[in-house]
Protein backbone atom coordinates (compact mmCIF):
# COMPACT_ATOMS: atom_id res chain seq x y z
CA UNK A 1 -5.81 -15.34 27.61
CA UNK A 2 -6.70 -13.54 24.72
CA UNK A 3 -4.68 -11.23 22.58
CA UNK A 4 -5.35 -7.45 21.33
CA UNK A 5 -3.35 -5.63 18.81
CA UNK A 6 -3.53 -1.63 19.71
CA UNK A 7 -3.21 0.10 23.06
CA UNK A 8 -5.45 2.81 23.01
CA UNK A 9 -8.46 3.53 24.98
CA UNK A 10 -10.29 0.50 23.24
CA UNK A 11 -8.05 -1.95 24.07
CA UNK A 12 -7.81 -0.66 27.59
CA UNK A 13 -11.56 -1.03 27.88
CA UNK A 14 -11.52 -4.36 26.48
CA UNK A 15 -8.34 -5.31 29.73
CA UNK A 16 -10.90 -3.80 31.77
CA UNK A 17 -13.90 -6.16 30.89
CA UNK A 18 -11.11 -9.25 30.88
CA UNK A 19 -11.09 -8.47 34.69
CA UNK A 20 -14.42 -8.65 35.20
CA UNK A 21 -14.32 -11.98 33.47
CA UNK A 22 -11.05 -13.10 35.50
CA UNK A 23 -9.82 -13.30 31.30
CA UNK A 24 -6.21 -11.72 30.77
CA UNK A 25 -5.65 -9.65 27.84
CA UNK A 26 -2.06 -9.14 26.37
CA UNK A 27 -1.82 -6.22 24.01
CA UNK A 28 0.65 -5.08 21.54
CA UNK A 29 1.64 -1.41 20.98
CA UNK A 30 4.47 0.60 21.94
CA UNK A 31 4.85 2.41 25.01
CA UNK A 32 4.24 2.10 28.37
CA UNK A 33 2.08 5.15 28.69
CA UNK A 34 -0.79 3.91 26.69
CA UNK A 35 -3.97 3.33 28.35
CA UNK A 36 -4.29 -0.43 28.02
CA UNK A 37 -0.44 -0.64 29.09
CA UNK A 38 -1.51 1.07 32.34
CA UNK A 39 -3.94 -1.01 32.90
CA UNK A 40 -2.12 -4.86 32.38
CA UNK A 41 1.62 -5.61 33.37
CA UNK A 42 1.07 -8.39 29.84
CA UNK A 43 2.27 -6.46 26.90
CA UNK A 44 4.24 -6.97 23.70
CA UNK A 45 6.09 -3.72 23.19
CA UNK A 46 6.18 -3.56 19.30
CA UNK A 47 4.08 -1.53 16.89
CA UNK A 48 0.37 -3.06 16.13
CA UNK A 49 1.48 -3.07 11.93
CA UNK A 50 4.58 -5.22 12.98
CA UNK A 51 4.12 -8.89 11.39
CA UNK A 52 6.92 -9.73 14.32
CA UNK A 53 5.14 -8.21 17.05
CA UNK A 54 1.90 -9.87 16.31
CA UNK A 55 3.85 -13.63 15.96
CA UNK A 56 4.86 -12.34 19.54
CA UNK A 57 1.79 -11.89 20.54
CA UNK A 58 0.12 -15.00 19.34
CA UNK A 59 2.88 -17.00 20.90
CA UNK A 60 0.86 -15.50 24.23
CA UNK A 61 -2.55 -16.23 23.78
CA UNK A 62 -5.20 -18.36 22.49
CA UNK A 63 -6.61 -15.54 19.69
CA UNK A 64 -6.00 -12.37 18.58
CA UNK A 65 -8.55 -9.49 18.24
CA UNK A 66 -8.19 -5.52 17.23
CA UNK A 67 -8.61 -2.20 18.58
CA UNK A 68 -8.64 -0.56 14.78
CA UNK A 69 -8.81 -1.61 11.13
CA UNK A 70 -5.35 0.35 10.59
CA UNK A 71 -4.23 -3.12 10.09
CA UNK A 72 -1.96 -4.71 7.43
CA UNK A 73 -3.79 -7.81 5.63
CA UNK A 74 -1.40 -9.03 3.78
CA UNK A 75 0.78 -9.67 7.22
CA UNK A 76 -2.46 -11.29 9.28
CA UNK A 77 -3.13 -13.73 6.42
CA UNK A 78 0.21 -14.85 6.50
CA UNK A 79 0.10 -15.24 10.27
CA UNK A 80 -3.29 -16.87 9.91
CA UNK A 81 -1.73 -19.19 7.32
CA UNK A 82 0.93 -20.34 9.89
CA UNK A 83 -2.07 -20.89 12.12
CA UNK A 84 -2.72 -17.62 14.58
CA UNK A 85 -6.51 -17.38 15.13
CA UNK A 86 -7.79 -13.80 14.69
CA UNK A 87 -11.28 -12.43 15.55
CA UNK A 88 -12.54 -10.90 13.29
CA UNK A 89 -10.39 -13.16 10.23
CA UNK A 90 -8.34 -10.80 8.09
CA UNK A 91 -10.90 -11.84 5.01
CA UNK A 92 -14.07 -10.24 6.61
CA UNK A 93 -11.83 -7.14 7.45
CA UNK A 94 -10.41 -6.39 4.38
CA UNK A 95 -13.41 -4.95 2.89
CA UNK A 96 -14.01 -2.59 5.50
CA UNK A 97 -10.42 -1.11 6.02
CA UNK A 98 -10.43 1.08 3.48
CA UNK A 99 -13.55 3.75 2.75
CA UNK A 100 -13.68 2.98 -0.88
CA UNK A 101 -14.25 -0.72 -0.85
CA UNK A 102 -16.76 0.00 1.94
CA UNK A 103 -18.78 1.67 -0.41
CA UNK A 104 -18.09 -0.74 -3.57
CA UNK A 105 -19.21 -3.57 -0.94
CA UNK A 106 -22.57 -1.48 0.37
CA UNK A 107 -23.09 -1.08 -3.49
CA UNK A 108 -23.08 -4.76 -4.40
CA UNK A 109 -25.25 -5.55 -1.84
CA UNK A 110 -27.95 -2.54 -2.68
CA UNK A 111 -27.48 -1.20 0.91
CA UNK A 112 -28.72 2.21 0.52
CA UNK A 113 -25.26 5.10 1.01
CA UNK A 114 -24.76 8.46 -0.12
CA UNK A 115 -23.31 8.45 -3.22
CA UNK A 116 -20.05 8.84 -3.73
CA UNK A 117 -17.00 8.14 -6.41
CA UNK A 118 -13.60 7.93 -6.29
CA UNK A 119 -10.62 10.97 -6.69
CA UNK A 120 -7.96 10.04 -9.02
CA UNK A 121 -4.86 9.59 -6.90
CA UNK A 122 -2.96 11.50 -9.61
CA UNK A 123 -3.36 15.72 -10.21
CA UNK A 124 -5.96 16.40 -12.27
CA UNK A 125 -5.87 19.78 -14.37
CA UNK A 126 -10.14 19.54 -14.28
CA UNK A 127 -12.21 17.39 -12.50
CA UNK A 128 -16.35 18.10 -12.72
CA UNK A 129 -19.20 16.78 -10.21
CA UNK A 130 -21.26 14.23 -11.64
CA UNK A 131 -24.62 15.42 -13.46
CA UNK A 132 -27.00 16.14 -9.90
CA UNK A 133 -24.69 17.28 -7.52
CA UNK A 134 -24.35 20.65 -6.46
CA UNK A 135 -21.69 22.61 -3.36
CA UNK A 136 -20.93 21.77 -0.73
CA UNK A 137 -19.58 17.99 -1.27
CA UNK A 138 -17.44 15.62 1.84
CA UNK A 139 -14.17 14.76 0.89
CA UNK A 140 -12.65 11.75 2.88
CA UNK A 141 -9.98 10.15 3.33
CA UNK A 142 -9.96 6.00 2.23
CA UNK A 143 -7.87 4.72 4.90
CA UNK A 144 -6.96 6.61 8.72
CA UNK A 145 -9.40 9.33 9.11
CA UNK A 146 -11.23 9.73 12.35
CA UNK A 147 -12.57 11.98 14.59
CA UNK A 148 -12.64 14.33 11.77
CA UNK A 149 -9.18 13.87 10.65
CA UNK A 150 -9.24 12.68 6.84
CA UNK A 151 -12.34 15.17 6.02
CA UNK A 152 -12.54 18.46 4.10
CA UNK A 153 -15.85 20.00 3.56
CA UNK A 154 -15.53 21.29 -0.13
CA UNK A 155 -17.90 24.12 -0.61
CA UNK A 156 -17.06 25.69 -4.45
CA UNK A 157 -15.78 24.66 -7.46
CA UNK A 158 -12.83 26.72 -6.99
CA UNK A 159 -11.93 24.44 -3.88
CA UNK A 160 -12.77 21.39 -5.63
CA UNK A 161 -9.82 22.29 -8.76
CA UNK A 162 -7.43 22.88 -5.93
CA UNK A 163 -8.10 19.99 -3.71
CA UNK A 164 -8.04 17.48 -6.92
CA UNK A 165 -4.45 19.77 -8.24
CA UNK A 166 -2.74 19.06 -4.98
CA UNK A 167 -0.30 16.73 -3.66
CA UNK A 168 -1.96 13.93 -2.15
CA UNK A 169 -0.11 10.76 -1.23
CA UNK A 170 -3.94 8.71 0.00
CA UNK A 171 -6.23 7.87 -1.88
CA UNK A 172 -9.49 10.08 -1.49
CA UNK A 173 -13.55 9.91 -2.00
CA UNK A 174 -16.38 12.73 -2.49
CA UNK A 175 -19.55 11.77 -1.52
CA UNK A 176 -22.56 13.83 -2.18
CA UNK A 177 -23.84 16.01 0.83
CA UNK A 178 -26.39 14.50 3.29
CA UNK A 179 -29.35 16.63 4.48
CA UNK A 180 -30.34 14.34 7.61
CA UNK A 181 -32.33 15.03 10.29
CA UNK A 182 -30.39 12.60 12.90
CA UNK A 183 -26.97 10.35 13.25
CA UNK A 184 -27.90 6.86 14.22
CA UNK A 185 -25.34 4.17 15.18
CA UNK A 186 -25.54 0.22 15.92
CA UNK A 187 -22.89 -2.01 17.62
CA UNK A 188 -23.65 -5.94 16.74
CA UNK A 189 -21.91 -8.82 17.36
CA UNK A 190 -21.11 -12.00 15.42
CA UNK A 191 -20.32 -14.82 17.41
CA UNK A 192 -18.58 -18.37 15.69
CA UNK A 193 -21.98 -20.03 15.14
CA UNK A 194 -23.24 -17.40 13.35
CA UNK A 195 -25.56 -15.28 15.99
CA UNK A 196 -25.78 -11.99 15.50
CA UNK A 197 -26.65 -9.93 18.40
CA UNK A 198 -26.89 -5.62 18.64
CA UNK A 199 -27.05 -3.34 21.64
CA UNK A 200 -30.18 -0.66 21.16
CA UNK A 201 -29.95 1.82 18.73
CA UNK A 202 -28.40 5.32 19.04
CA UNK A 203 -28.62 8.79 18.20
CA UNK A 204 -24.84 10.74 17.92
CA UNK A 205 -24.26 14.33 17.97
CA UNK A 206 -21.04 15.23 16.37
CA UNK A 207 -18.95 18.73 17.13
CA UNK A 208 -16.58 19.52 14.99
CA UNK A 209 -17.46 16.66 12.84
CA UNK A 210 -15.88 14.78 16.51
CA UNK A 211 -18.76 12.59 18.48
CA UNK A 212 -19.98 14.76 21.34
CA UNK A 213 -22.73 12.59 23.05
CA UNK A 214 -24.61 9.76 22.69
CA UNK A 215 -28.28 9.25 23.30
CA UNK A 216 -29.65 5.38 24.14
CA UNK A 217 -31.87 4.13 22.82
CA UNK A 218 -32.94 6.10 19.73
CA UNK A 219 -36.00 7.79 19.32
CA UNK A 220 -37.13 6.37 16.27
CA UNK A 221 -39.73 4.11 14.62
CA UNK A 222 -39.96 0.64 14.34
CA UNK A 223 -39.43 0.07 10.88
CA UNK A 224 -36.50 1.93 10.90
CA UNK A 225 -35.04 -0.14 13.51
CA UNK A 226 -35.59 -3.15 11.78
CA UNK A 227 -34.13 -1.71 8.62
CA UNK A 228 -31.19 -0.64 10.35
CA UNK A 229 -30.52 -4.36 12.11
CA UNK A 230 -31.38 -6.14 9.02
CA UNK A 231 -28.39 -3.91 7.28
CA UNK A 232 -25.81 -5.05 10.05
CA UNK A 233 -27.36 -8.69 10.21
CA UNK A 234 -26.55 -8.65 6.53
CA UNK A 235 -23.06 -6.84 6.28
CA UNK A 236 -21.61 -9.35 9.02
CA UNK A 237 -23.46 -12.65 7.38
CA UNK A 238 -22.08 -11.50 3.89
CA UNK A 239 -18.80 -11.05 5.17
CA UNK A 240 -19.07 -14.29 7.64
CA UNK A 241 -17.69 -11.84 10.00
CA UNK A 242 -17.10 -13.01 13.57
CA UNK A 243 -16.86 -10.37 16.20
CA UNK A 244 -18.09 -6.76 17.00
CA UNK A 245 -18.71 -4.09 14.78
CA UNK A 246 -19.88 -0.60 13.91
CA UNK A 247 -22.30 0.44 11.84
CA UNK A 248 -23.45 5.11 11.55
CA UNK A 249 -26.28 6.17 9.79
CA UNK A 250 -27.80 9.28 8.27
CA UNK A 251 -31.54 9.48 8.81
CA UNK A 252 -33.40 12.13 7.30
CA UNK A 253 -35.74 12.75 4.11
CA UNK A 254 -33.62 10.22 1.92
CA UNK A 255 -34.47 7.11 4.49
CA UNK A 256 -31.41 5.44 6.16
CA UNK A 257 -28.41 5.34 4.46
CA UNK A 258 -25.11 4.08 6.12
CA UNK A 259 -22.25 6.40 6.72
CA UNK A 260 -19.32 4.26 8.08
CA UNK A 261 -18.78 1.05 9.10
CA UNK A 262 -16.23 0.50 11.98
CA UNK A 263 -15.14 -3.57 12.43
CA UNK A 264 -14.36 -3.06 16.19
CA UNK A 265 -15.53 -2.14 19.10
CA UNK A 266 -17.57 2.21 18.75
CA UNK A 267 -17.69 5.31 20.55
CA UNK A 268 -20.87 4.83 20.19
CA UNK A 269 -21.48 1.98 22.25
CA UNK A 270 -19.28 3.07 25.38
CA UNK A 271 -22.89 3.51 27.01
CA UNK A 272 -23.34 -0.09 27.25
CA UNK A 273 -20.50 -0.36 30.18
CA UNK A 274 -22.83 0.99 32.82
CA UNK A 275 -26.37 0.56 31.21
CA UNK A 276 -26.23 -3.03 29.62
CA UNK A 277 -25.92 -6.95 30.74
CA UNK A 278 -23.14 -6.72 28.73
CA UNK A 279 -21.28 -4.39 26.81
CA UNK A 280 -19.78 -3.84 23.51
CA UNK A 281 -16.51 -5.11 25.34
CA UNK A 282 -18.06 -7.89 27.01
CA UNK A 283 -19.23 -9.51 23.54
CA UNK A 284 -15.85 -9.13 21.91
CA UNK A 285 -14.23 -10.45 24.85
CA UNK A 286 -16.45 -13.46 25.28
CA UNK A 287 -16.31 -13.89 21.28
CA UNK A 288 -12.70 -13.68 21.11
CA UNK A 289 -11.93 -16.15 24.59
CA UNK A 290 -14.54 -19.22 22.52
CA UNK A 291 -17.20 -18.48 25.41
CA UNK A 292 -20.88 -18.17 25.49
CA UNK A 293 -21.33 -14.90 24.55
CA UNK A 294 -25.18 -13.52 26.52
CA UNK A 295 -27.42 -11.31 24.66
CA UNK A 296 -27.17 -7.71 25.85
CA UNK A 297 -30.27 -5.75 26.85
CA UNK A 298 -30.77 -2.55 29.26
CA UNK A 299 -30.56 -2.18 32.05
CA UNK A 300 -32.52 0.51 32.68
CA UNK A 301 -34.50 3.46 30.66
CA UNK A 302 -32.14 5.00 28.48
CA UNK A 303 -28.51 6.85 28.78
CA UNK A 304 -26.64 9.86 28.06
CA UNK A 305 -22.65 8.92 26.92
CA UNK A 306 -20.86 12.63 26.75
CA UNK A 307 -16.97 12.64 25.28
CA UNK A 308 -14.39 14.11 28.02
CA UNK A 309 -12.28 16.20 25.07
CA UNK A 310 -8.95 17.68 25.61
CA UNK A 311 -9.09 21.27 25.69
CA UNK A 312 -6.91 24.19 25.15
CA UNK A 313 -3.34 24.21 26.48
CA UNK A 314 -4.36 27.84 28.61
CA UNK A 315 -7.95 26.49 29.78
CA UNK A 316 -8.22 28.06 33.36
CA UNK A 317 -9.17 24.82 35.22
CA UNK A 318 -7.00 22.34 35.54
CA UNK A 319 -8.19 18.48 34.66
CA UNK A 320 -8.23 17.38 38.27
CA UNK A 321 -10.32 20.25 39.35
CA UNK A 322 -12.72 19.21 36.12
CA UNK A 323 -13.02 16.07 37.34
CA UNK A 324 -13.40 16.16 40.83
CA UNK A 325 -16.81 18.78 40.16
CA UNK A 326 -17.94 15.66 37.37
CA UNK A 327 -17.69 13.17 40.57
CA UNK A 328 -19.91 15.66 42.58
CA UNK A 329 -23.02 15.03 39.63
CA UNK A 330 -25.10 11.72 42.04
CA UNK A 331 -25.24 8.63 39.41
CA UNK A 332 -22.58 9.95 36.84
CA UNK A 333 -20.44 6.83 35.56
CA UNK A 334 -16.57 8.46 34.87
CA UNK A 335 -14.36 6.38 32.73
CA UNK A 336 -10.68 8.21 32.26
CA UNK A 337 -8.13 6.73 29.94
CA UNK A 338 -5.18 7.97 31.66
CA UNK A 339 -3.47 9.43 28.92
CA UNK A 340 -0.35 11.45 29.46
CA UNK A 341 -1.14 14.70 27.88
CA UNK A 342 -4.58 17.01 27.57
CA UNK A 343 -4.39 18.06 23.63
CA UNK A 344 -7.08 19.60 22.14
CA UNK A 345 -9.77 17.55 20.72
CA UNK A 346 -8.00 14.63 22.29
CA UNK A 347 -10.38 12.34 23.80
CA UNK A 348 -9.69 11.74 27.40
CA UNK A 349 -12.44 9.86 28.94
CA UNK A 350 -16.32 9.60 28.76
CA UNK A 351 -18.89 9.64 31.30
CA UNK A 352 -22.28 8.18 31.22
CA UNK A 353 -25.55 8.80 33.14
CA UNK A 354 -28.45 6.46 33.45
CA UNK A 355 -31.67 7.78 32.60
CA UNK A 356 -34.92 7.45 34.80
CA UNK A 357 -38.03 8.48 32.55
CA UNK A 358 -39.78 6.00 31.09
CA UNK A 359 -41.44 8.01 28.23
CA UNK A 360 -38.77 8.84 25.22
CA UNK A 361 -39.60 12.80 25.05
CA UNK A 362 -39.24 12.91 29.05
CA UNK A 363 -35.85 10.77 28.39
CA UNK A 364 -34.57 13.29 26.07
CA UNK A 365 -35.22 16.00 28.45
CA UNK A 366 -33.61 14.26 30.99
CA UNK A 367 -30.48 13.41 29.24
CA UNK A 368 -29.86 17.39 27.79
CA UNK A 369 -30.32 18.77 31.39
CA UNK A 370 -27.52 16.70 32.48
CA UNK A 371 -25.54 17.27 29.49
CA UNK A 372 -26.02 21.27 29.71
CA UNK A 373 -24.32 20.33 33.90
CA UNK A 374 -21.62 17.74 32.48
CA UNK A 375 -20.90 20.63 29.36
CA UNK A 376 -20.78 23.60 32.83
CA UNK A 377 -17.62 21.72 33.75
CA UNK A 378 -16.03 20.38 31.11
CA UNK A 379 -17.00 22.04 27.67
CA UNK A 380 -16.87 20.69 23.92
CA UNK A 381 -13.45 21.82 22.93
């Protein structure tokens, strides 16, 4: 048995490859309405920062592994020290936790990101972009943004003197904008013995600065591949990291340059369920259990992943109406996360569809006809 602090969708995708494994996963989180709690009767009811919980949990299971890096070090260290295994350990997480010492870490190791700097947590009366940049500039968030939370798109100098005079309890980054011509993404794994393994390559499309669809495998060249798997081979060696993580790219006139690194299990990768020997949930599951962990290759052409996003509360037609038409589309994979409530940019579920052409530009094609059908019946929100 094998433990997993968080409950969300993640986790619940990791109980679901357990079963196909015959491996139990226990999770901690707090109610009995989140998705992995639906889906196994073994759970430690306690919140996923709670040093207690997580001595609860190891008291279950062999070793622990994560849904998110919304962790708290400090309390896995001392659990570690009292001998809890974790996968990933808390030292090759604590790096990537935060979006700052991302950056300070792709910095020291001269892997190419946009640049960036660091807001003084404090107001600041004036506060001037460095020599070279120009409007708009990204704001983020250095610890808890996703899906577009923890981002502000900064577009004057006007905006800039207010957003560095207001009250901000987290600590904050600009980075310079990013003219790219495609979002790439890689999910590798780094098992005990120091084998790193990735599934393909990706392109994202983002909506609302939220992941929309993903395309497998990338259309892009081969050096660019082996720049991009040489980056993750590196980041996980460096940081003697054992387990899965994420890496997004921009691509575009400035070359590749890494976005944001995820140490878990990706959105991105949820196309590997259905179109891969094993998935992104398979390899941390076989990491985490101490078991041969197999290399993952397609299974077939390519894929299409599209996000199932909550929409408005007065959308005319109703969820089970929206899915029942997606189960009508022949060969489309559904995976729902049974969550309790439809809010609006909430995701809900994915679905993927296995593509057929073996030439990429046919492939593409493919995969936007059947997004334009999957996007008829349940739109971008």
């Amino acid at each position: 048995m094998i433990g997993v602090v968080g409950g969300g969708q993640l986790a619940m995708l990791l109980v679901e490859a357990g079963k196909k494994r015959n491996i139990d996963v226990v999770v901690q989180t707090t109610a009995k309405t989140d998705p992995a709690a639906k889906k196994t009767k073994q759970v430690v009811f306690n919140d996923p920062r709670n040093e207690y919980g997580t001595k609860l949990l190891a008291e279950q299971c062999r070793s622990i592994t994560f849904e998110n890096e919304w962790v708290d070090i400090s309390s896995l260290l001392s659990l570690q020290n009292k001998g809890v295994s974790f996968v990933p350990k808390p030292q090759s997480l604590s790096p990537l936790i935060n979006k700052i010492t991302q950056r300070e870490l792709l910095n020291r190791l001269d892997i190419p990101c946009p640049d960036w700097l660091s807001l003084p947590l404090e107001k600041s009366s004036e506060f001037d972009l460095p020599a070279g940049w120009i409007f708009p500039v990204m704001a983020k968030v250095a610890r808890g943004g996703y899906d577009g939370k923890g981002t502000k798109i900064i577009k004057s100098s006007k905006q800039l003197q207010e957003f560095v005079r207001s009250d901000r309890s987290e600590q904050w980054m600009l980075e310079k904008w990013v003219s790219f011509e495609k979002e790439l993404s890689i999910v590798s794994s780094r098992d005990s013995s120091g084998i790193v393994r990735s599934l393909p390559i990706v392109e994202t499309h983002q909506f609302r600065q939220v992941c929309d669809w993903v395309f497998a495998p990338a259309d892009v060249d081969h050096d660019v591949m082996l720049m991009i798997k040489n980056i993750s081979s590196s980041l996980m060696t460096e940081l003697d990291y054992v387990g899965v993580l994420a890496i997004e790219f921009f691509y575009g006139s400035e070359g590749v340059l890494v976005n944001e690194i995820a140490p878990r299990a990706h959105n991105s990768g949820h196309f590997s369920i259905d179109a891969c020997t094993s998935s992104q949930f398979d390899q941390q599951l076989c990491i985490t259990s101490g078991i041969e962990v197999p290399t993952p290759e397609m299974l077939v052409e390519g894929a299409l992943m599209v996000n199932l996003l909550g929409l408005s509360k007065n959308y005319p037609i109703s969820i089970t109406k929206r899915l029942d038409d997606l189960r009508k589309i022949p060969g489309l994979n559904i995976h729902w996360y049974e969550k309790e409530d439809e809010n609006k940019g909430r995701k809900l579920g994915h679905v993927t569809y296995l593509l057929d052409e073996k030439d990429v530009v046919s492939r593409k094609k493919e995969a936007m006809t059947i997004l334009k059908t999957i996007r008829a019946i349940w739109p971008t929100s």
